[in-house]
C-alpha atoms as a PDB file:
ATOM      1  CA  UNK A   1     130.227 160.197  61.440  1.00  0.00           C
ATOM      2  CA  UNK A   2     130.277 163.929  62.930  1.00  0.00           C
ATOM      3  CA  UNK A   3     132.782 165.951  61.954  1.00  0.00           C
ATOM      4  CA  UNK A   4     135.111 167.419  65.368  1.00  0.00           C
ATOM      5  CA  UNK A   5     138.288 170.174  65.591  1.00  0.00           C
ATOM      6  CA  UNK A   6     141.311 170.484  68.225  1.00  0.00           C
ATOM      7  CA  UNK A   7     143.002 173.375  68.896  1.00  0.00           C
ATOM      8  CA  UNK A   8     146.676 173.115  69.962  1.00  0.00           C
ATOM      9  CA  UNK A   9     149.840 174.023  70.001  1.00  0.00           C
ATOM     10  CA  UNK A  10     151.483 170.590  69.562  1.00  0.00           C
ATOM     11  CA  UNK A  11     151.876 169.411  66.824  1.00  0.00           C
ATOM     12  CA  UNK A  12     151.251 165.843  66.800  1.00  0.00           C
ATOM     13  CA  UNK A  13     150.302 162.065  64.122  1.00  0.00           C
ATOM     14  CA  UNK A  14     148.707 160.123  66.939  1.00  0.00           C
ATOM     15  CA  UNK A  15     146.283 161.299  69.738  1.00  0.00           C
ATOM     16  CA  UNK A  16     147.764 160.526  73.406  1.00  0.00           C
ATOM     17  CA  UNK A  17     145.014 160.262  75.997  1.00  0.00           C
ATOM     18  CA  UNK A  18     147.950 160.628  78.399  1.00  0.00           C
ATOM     19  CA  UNK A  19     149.255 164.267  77.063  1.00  0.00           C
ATOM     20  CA  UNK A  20     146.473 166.389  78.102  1.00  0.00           C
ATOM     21  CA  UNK A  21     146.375 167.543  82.001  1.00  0.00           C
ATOM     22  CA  UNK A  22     143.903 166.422  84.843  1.00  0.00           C
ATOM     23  CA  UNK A  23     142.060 169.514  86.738  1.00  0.00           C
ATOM     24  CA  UNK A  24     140.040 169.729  83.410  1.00  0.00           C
ATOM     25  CA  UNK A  25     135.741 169.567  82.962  1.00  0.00           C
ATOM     26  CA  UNK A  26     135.531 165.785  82.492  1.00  0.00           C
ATOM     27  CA  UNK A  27     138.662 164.913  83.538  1.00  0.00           C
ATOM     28  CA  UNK A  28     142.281 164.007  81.808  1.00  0.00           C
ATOM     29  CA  UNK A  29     142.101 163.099  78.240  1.00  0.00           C
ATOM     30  CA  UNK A  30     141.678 164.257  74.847  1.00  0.00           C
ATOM     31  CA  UNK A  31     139.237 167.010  73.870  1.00  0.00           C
ATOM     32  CA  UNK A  32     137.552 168.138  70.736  1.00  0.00           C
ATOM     33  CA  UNK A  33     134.776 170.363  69.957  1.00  0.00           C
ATOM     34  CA  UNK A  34     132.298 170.029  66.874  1.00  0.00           C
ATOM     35  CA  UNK A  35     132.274 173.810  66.362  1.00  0.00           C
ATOM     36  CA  UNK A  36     135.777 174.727  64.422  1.00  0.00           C
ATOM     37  CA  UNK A  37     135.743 178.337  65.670  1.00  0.00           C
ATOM     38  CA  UNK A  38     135.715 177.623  69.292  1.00  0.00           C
ATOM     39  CA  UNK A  39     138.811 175.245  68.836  1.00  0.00           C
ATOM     40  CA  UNK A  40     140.694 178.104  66.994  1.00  0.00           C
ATOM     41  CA  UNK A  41     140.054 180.424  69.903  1.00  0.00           C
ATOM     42  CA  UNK A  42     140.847 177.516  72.263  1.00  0.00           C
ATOM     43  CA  UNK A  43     145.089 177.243  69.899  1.00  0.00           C
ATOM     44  CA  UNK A  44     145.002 181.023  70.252  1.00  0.00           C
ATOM     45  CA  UNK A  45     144.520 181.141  73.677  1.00  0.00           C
ATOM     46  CA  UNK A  46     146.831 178.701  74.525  1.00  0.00           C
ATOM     47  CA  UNK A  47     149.445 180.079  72.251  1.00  0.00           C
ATOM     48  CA  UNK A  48     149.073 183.163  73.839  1.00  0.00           C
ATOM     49  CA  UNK A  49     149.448 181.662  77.200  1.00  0.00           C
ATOM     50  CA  UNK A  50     152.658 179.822  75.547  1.00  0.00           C
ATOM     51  CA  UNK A  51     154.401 182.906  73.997  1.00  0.00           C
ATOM     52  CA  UNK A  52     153.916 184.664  77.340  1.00  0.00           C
ATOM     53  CA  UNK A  53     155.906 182.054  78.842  1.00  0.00           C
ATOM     54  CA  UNK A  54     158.085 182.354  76.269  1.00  0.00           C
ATOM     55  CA  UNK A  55     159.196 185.935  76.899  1.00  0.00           C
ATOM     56  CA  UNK A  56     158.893 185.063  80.576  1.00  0.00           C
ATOM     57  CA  UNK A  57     162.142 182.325  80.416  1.00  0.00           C
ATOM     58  CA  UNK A  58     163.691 184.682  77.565  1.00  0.00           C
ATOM     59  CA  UNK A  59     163.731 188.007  80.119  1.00  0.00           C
ATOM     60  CA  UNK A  60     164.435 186.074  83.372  1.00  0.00           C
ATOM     61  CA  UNK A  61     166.920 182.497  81.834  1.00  0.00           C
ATOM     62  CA  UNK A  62     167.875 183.925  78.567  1.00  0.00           C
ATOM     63  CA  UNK A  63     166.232 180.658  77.821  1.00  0.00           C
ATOM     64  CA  UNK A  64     165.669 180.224  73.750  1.00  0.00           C
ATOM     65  CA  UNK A  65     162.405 178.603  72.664  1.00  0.00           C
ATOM     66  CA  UNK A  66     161.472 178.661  69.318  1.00  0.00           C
ATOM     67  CA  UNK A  67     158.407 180.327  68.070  1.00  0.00           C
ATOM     68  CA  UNK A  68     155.090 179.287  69.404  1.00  0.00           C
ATOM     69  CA  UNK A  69     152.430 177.919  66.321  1.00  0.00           C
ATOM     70  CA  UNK A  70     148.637 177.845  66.965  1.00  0.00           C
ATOM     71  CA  UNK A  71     146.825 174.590  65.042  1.00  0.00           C
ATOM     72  CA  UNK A  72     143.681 173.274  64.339  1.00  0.00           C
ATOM     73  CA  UNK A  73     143.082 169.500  63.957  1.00  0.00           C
ATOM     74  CA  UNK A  74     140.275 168.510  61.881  1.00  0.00           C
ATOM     75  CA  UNK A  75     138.924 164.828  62.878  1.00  0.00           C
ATOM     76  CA  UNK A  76     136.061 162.400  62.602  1.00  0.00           C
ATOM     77  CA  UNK A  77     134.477 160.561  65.547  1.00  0.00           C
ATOM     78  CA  UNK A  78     132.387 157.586  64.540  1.00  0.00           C
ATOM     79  CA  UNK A  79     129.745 158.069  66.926  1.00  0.00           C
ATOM     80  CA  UNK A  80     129.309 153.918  66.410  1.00  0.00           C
ATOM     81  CA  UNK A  81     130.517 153.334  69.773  1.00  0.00           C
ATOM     82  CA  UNK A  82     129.915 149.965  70.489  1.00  0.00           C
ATOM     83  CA  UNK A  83     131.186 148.640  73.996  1.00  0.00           C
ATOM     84  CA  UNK A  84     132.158 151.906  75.670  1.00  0.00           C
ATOM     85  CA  UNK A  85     130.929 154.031  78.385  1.00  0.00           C
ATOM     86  CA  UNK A  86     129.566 157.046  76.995  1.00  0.00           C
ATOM     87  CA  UNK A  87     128.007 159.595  79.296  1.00  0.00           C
ATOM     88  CA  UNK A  88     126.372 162.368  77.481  1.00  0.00           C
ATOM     89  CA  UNK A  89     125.085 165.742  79.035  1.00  0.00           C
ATOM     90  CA  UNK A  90     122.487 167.402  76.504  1.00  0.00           C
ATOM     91  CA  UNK A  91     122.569 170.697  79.245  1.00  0.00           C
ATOM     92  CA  UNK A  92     124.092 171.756  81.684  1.00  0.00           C
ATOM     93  CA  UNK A  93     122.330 171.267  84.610  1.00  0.00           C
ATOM     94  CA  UNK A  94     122.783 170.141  88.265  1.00  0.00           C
ATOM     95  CA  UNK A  95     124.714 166.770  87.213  1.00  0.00           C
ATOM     96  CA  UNK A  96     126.792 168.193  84.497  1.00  0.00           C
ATOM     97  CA  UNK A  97     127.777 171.115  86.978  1.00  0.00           C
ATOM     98  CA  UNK A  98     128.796 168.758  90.010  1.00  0.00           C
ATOM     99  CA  UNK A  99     130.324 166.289  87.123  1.00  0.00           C
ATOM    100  CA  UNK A 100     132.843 168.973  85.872  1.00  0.00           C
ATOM    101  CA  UNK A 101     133.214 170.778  89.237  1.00  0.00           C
ATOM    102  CA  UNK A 102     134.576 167.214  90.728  1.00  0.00           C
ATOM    103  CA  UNK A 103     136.857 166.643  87.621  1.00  0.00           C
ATOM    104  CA  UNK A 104     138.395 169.819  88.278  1.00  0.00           C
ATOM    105  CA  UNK A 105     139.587 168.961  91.334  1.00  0.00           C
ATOM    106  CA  UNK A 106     141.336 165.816  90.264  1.00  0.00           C
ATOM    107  CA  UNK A 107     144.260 165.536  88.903  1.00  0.00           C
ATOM    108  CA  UNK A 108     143.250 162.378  86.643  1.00  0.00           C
ATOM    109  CA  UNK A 109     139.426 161.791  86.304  1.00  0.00           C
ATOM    110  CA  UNK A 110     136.516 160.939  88.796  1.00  0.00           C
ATOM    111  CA  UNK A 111     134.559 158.819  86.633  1.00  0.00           C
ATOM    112  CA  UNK A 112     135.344 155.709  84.571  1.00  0.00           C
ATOM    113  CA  UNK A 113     133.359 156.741  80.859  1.00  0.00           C
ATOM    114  CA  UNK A 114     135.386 156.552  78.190  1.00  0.00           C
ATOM    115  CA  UNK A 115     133.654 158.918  76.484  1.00  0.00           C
ATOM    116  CA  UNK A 116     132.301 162.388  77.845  1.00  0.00           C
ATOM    117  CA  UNK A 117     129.955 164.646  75.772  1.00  0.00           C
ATOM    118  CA  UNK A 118     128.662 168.165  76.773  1.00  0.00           C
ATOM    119  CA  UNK A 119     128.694 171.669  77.446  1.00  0.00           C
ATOM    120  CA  UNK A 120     131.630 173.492  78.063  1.00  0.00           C
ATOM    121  CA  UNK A 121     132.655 175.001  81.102  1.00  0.00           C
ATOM    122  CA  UNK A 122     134.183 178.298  79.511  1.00  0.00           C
ATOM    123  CA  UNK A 123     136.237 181.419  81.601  1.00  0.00           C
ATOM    124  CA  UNK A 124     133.026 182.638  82.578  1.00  0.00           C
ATOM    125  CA  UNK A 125     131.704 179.677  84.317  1.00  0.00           C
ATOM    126  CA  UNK A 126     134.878 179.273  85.536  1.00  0.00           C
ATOM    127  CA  UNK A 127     134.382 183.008  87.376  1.00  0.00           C
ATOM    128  CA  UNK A 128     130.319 182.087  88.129  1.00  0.00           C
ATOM    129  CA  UNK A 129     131.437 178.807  90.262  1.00  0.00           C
ATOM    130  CA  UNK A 130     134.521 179.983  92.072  1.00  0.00           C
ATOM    131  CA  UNK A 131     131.779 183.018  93.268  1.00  0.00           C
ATOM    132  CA  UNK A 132     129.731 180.395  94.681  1.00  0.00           C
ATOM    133  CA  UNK A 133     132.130 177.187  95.555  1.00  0.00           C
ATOM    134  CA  UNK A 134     131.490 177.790  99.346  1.00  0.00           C
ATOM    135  CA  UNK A 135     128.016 178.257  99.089  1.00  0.00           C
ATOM    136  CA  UNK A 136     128.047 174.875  96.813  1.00  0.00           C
ATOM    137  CA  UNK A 137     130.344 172.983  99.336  1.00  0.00           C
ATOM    138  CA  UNK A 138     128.775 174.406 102.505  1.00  0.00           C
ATOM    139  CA  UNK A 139     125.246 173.834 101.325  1.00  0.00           C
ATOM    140  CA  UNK A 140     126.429 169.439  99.654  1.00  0.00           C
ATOM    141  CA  UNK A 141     125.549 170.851  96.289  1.00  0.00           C
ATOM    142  CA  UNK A 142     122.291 171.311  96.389  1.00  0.00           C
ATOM    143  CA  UNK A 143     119.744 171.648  93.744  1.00  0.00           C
ATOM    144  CA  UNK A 144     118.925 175.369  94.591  1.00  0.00           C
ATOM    145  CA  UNK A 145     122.452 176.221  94.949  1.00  0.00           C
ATOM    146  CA  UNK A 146     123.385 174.113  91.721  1.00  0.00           C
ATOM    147  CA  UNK A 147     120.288 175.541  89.778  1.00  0.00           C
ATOM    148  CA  UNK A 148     121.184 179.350  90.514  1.00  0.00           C
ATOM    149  CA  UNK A 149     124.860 178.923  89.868  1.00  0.00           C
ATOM    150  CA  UNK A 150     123.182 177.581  86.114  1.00  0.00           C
ATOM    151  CA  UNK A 151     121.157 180.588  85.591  1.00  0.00           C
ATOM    152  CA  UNK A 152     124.018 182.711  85.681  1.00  0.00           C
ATOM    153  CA  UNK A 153     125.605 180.756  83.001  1.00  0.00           C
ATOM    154  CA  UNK A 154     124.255 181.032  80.301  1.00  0.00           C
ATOM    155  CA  UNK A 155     123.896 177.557  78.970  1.00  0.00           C
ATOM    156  CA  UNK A 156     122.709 178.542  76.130  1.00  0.00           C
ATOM    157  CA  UNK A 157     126.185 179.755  75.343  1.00  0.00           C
ATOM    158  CA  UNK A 158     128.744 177.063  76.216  1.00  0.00           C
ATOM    159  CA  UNK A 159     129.540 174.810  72.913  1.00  0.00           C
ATOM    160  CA  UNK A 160     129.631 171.059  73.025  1.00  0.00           C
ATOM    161  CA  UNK A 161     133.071 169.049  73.992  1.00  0.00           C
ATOM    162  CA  UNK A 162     134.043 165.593  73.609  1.00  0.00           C
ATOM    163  CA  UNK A 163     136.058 164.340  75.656  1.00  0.00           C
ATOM    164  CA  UNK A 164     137.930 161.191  75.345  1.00  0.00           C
ATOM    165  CA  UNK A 165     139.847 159.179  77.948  1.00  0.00           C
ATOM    166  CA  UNK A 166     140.764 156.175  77.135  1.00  0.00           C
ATOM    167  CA  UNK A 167     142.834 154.526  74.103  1.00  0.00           C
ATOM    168  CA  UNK A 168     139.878 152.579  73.144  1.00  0.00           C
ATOM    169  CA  UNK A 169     137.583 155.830  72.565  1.00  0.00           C
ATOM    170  CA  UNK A 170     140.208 157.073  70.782  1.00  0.00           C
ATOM    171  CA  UNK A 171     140.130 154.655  68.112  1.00  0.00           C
ATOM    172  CA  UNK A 172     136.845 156.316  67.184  1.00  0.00           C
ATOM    173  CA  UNK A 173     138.458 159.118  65.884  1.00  0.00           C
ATOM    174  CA  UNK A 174     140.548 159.729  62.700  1.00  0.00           C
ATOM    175  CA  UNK A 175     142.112 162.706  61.542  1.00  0.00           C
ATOM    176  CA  UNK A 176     140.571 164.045  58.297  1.00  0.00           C
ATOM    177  CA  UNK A 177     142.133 164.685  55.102  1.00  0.00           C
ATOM    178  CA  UNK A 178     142.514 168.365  56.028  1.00  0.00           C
ATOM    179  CA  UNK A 179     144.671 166.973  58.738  1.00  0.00           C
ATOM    180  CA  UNK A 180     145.687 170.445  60.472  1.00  0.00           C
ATOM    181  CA  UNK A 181     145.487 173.877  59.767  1.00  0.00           C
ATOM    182  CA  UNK A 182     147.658 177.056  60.975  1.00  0.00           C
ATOM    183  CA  UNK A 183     145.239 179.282  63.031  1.00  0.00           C
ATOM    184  CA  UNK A 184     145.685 182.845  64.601  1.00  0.00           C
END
């Protein structure tokens, strides 16, 4: 048992594989993180990005939404994950980078796991690889191109995600007692 966090801005009883969008690190699913801080900044953010929105519609529709809340999920994933495919990165390296670089450019996923585990690809990375997507591309991913777009990441820094795409991995989760929690 391993203790993971979600930060939203839906509120929500069940998880829905389906909810999340596609164009994401390992694909379309749910995500969760085991550190709780990086899924509060993860609600804030996307509030933010929300509320935004919100002012957008409200300026140029005098469209009324109501106020956007922030949440954190607490859960627990039973890593006992008997008859699934679990692919786990323990770095990122050369695979994890073309793994998420691939999933981002898919609208659904590009592998068939059910369950995903590793490093997260963060705003920075996000700003390292688009700097070097044409070297990647032009040069098939290499291993030298792959292995100096790394060193500027700092993988040192980017916290562990699980990622979950199907219903079935999804059973392995349950929502802890502390069920959600208003963040930001």
């Amino acid at each position: 048992m391993k203790n993971l966090y979600h930060g939203t801005i839906s509120l929500f009883d069940e998880i829905d594989v389906n909810a999340g969008r596609g164009y994401k690190d390992f694909g379309k699913g749910f995500y969760a993180t085991a550190v709780p801080t990086h899924a509060e900044r993860i609600a804030i953010r996307n509030k933010n990005i929300a509320e935004k929105r919100r002012e957008y519609l409200i300026k140029t529709q005098n469209i009324k939404i109501n106020p956007i809340i922030a949440y954190r999920y607490n859960l627990i994933f039973d890593e006992q994950v008997e008859g699934l495919l679990v692919k786990s990165f323990t770095k990122a390296d050369s695979e994890w980078l073309r793994f998420i670089i691939a999933n981002r450019n898919c609208k659904t996923s590009t592998h068939e796991y059910d369950i995903v585990i590793g490093p997260t690809a963060d705003a920075e990375t996000t700003a390292i690889i688009n700097q070097y997507y044409d070297e990647l591309v032009q040069n098939d991913f290499s291993e030298e191109i792959c292995e100096k777009v790394i060193s500027e990441l700092k993988p040192e820094n980017l916290p562990k995600q699980y990622f979950f795409r199907t219903e079935k991995a999804v059973k392995t989760l349950s929502f802890d007692k502390l069920k959600r929690q208003v963040v930001g």
